[in-house]
Structure formats: C-alpha cells, structure tokens
Protein backbone atom coordinates (compact mmCIF):
# COMPACT_ATOMS: atom_id res chain seq x y z
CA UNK A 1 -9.88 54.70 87.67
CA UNK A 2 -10.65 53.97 83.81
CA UNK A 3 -7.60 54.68 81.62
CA UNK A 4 -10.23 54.25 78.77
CA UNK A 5 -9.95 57.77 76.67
CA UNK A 6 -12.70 60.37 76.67
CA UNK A 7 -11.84 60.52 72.96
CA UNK A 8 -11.98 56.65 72.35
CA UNK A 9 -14.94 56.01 69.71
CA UNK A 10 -17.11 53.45 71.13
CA UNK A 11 -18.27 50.60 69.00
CA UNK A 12 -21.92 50.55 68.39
CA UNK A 13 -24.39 48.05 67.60
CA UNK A 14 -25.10 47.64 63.72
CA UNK A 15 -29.13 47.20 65.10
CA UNK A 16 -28.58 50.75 67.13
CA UNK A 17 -27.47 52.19 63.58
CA UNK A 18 -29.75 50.35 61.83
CA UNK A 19 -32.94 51.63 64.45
CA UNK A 20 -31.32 55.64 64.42
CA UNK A 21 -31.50 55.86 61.06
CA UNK A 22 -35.33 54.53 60.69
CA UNK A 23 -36.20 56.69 63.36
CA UNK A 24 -35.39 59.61 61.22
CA UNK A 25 -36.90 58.31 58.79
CA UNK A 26 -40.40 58.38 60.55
CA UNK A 27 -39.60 61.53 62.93
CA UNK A 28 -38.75 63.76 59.84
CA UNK A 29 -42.07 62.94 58.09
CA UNK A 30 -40.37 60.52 55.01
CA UNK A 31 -42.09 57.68 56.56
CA UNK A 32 -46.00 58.65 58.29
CA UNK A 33 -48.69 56.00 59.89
CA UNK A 34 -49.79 53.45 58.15
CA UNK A 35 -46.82 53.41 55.41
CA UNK A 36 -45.37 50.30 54.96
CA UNK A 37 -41.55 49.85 55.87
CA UNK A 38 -38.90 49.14 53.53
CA UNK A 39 -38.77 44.85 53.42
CA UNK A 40 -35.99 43.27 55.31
CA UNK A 41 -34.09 42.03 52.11
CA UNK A 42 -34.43 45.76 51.06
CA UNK A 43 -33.26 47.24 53.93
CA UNK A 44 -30.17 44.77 54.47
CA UNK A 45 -29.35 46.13 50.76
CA UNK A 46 -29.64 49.59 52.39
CA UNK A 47 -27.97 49.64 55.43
CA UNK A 48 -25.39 46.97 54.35
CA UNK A 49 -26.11 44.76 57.14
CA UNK A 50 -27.09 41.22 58.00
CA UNK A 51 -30.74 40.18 59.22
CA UNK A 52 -30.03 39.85 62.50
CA UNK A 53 -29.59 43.29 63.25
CA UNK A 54 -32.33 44.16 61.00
CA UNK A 55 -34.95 42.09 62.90
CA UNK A 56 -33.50 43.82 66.32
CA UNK A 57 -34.06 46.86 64.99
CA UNK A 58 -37.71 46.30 64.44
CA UNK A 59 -37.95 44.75 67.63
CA UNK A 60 -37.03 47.51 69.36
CA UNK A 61 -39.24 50.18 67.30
CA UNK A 62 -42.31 47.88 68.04
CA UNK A 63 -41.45 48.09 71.80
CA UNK A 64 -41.25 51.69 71.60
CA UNK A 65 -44.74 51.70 70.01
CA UNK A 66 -43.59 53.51 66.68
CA UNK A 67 -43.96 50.32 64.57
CA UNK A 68 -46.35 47.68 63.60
CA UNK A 69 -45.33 43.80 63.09
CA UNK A 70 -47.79 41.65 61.71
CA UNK A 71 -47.00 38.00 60.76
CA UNK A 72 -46.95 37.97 56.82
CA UNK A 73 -46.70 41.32 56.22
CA UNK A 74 -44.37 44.50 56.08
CA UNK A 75 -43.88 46.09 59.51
CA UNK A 76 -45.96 49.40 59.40
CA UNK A 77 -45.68 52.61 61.19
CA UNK A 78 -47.57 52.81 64.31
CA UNK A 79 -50.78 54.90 64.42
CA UNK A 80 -49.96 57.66 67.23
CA UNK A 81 -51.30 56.39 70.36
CA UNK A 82 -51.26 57.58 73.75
CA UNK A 83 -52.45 54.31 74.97
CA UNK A 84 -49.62 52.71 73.62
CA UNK A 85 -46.90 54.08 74.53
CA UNK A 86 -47.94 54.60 78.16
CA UNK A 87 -48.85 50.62 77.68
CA UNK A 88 -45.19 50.15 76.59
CA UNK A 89 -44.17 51.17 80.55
CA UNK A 90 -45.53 48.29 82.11
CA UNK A 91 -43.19 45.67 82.68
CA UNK A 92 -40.72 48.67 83.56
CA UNK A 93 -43.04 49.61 86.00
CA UNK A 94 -43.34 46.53 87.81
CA UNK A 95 -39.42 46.06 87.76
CA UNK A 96 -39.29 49.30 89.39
CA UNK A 97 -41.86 48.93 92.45
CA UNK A 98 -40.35 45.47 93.18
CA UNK A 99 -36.84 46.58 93.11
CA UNK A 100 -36.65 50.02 93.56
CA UNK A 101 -37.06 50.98 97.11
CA UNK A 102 -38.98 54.55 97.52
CA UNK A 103 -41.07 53.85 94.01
CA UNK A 104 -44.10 52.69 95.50
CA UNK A 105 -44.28 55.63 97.65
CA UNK A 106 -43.65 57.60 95.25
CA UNK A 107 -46.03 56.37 92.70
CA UNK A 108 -48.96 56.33 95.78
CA UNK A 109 -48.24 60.16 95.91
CA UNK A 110 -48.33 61.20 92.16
CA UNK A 111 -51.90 59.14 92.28
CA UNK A 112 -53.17 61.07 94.87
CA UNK A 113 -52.44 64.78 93.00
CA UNK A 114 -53.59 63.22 89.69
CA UNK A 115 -56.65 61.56 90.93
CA UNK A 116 -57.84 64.32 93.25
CA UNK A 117 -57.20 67.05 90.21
CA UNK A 118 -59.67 64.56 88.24
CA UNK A 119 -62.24 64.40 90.69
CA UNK A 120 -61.90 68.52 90.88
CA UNK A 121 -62.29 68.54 86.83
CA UNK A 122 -65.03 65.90 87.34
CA UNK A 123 -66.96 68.00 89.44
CA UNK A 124 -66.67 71.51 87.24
CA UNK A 125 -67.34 69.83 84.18
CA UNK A 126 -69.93 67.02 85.23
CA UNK A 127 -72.85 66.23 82.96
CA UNK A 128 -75.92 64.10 83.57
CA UNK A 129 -74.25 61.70 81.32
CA UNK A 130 -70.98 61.75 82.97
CA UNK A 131 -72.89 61.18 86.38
CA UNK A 132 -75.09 58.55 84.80
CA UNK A 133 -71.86 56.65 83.90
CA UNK A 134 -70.45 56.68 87.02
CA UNK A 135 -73.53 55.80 89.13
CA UNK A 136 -73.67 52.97 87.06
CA UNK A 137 -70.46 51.33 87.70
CA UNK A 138 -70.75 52.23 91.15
CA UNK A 139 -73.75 50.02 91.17
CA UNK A 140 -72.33 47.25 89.38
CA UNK A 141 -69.72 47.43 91.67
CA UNK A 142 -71.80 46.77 94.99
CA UNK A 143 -73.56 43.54 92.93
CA UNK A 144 -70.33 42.03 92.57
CA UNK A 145 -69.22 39.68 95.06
CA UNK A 146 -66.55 40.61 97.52
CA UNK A 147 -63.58 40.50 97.34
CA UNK A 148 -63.51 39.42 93.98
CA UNK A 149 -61.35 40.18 90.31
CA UNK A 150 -64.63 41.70 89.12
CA UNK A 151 -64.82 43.81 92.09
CA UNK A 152 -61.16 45.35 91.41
CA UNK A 153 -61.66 45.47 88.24
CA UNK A 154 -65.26 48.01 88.50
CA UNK A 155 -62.78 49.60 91.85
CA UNK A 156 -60.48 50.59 88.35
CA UNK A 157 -63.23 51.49 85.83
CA UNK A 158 -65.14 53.69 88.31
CA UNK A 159 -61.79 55.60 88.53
CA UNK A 160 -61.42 56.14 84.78
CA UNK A 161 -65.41 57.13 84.61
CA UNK A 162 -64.22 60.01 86.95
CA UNK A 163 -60.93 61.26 84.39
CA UNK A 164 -63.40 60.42 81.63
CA UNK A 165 -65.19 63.82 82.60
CA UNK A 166 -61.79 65.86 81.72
CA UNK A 167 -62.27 64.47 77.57
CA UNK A 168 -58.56 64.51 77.40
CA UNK A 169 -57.22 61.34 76.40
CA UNK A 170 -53.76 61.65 78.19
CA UNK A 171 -55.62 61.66 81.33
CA UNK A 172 -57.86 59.05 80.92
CA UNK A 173 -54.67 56.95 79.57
CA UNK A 174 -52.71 57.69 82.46
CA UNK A 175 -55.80 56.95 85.28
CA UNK A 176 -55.74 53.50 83.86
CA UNK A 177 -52.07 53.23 83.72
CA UNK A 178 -51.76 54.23 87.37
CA UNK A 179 -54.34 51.76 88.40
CA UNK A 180 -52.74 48.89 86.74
CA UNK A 181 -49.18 49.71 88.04
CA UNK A 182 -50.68 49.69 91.63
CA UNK A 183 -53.17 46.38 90.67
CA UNK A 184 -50.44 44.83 89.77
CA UNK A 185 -48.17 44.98 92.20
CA UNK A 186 -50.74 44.36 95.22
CA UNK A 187 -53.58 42.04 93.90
CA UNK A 188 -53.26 39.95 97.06
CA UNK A 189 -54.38 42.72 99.49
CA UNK A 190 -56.93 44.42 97.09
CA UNK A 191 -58.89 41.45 97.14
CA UNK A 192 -58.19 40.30 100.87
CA UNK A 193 -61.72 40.39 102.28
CA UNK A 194 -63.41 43.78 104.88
CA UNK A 195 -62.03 46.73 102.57
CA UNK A 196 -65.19 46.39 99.58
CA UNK A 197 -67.53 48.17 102.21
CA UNK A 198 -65.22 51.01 103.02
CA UNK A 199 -64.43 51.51 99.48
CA UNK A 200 -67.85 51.79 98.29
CA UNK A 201 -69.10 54.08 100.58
CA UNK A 202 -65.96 56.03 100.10
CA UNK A 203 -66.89 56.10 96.32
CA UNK A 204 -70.08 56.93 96.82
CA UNK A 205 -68.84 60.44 98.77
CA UNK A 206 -66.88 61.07 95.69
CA UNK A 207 -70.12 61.10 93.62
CA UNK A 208 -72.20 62.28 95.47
CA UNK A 209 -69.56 65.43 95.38
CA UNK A 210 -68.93 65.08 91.97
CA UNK A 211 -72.68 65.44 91.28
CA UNK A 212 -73.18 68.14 93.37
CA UNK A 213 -70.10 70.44 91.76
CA UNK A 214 -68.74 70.70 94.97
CA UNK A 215 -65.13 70.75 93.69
CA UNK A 216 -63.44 70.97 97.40
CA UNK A 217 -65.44 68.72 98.53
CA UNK A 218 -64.69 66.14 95.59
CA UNK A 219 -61.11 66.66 96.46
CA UNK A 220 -61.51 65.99 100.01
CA UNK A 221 -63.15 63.07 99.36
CA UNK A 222 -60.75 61.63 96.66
CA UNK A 223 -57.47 62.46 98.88
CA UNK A 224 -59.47 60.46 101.94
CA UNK A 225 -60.00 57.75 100.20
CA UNK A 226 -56.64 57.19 98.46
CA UNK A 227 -54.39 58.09 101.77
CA UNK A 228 -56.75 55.73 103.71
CA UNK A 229 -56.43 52.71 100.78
CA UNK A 230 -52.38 54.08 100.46
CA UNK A 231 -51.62 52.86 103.94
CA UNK A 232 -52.26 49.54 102.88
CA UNK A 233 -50.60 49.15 99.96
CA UNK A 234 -47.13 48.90 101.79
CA UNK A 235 -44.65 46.42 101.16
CA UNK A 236 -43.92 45.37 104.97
CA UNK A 237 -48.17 44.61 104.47
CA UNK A 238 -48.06 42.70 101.14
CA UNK A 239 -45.98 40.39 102.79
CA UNK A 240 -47.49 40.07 106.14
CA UNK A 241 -50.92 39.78 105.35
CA UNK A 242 -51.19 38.59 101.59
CA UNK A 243 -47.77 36.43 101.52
CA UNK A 244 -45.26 36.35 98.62
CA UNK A 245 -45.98 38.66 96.17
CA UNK A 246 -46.85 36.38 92.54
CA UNK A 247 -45.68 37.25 89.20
C-alpha cells in the first residue's frame, strides 16, 4: 500500500500552471479568436518562468486545437472548429484500436447507429441537390479502378454526401472522422480485391432509398451494408488475409 498522504501537495509542472492559467484566459472571454497571445518574453515576465515551460505550454494548447502557431509570428487563438478538434483524436484513435482490445468492436457499432440515423435524416430531408451529389460520387466511384486508394477514398466521400443532407456540421465532422479511424486501421483489406462490386451495389440500395424517402428502408439498407463490411474488418482477418498491419 502507498504510505504517500492524501493531504501531500503534489508538485506540478510549471508548463501545467503556465497552460491553466491561459486557458482561463481564453475560456473566460479576456482572450477571443483571432487575438494574438501575449509574446513568450512577455509571458516568462508574467508567469515568472523559464521558456521551456512556456513553449510546452503552447504546445499543448495547439494540440488541443485552442491555439494557433505560426512560424514568425505570435501564437493566436484558434478559430472554433469542430473539425479540429475531432481532427485532434486521431493518433489517439489509432493507439486505441491497436492496443485496446474491444475498441474496434466498439467503434464498428457506434458507426452503424450513427450512419444508419444519417441515412434516415438523408432520406426525410433529401433534395434534388442532395441526391444529385450523391449519384455523382456514386458514379465516380464505379469509374475508378478496383481496388484502388481512389476507390476508398469516393467509398468515404459517398458516406459524408449522405450526413451532408442533415446540414449540421458535427455530423458531417464526425462521418468523416469515423471513416478515417476505420481507413486507417484496415487499409489492407479495404482495398484487397472482390468487395468493390458488393459495395457498390450495396450503395446504390442506399440511394435509391434515400431518393425515394423511404426512411426504413434507408436504414435497412445502411445497417446491411455496414454489418456485412463489419465482419471483415476483424483483427484475426487483418492479419490473415492482408498481413501485418503498416503504420
């Protein structure tokens, strides 16, 4: 058992200080988007600290999306931006799938309630634009030769045409972030060659709902083709039929 005391101050990091106290700063409104931040001379003055821990700091705000670091110029606050911050998640991610065992599951299951939700929004709120948009990539899609990086990338784009119907940004952030995580981790297999067929036909039952406004049916279709893709996209596959996994 520790013997450490529950009332034994811990020693913190000057950085940790130096980042709490900027984050006030910008979460209490004293510093908004686009204002430059305090120089680092200025700020050592401030805080009483050396560069070091100054430059750590502002490190760690830029990963966390709240600050802007240009060579040759003050460090900024960040624009708000959805895109970002989900962006920031990444590497994370892919730490988690590979080590984490259960994650990839898990995240296969949250994509199948998001993405059939967005194909049910798609098809209440579809316009001939919307439609046009998606037929489109669709089309480009079957051009592209198979299997091919093109190929999975128009697979991912066809996806966010389909949350692009909803107009909400959050979604349309998170459809791409989903796709990525799952790109990402099994590249190998995505592009491994007698799925394209299956997945365009597949797609095309999703539009063919979607244009229709046949919101069950756009479900059903959705949730068919992402529980018939999921049971691919298993480890114990990865590394049977597409080898090591890279990166």
């Amino acid at each position: 058992m520790s013997s450490e005391s529950p009332h034994a101050i811990v020693r913190r990091k000057l950085s940790d200080l130096v980042q709490e106290r900027l984050l006030g700063q910008i979460q209490d409104g004293g510093l908004t988007p686009g204002d430059p931040l305090p120089s680092e001379r200025e700020l050592m003055a401030q805080f009483q600290v050396g560069r070091p821990a100054v430059r750590e700091a502002m490190q760690n705000l830029q990963r966390m999306g709240l600050v802007e670091i240009k060579h040759g110029e003050r460090p900024r606050v960040a624009q708000p931006s959805m895109g970002r911050v989900i962006g920031t998640l990444g590497e994370s991610m892919q730490h988690v799938l590979v080590h984490s065992e259960g994650s990839l599951e898990h995240l296969k299951e949250a994509r199948v309630v998001f993405e059939s939700e967005m194909a049910r929004i798609a098809a209440r709120r579809h316009t001939a634009r919307n439609v046009a948009n998606l037929q489109r990539v669709l089309e480009a899609q079957a051009k592209a030769t198979q299997p091919s990086a093109e190929f999975t990338a128009l697979d991912g784009e066809f996806h966010l045409e389909i949350a692009k119907f909803s107009d909400n940004p959050i979604f349309i952030t998170l459809s791409a972030s989903l796709f990525s995580w799952l790109t990402d981790f099994h590249r190998h297999l995505v592009q491994s060659p007698g799925n394209e067929n299956v997945t365009l036909l597949e797609h095309q039952a999703i539009l063919d709902a979607i244009r229709s406004g046949d919101e069950d049916q756009a479900v059903r279709q959705m949730r068919d083709h992402l529980n018939r893709a999921s049971k691919l996209y298993s480890v114990k596959n990865l590394v049977s039929q597409a080898g090591p996994l890279s990166g």
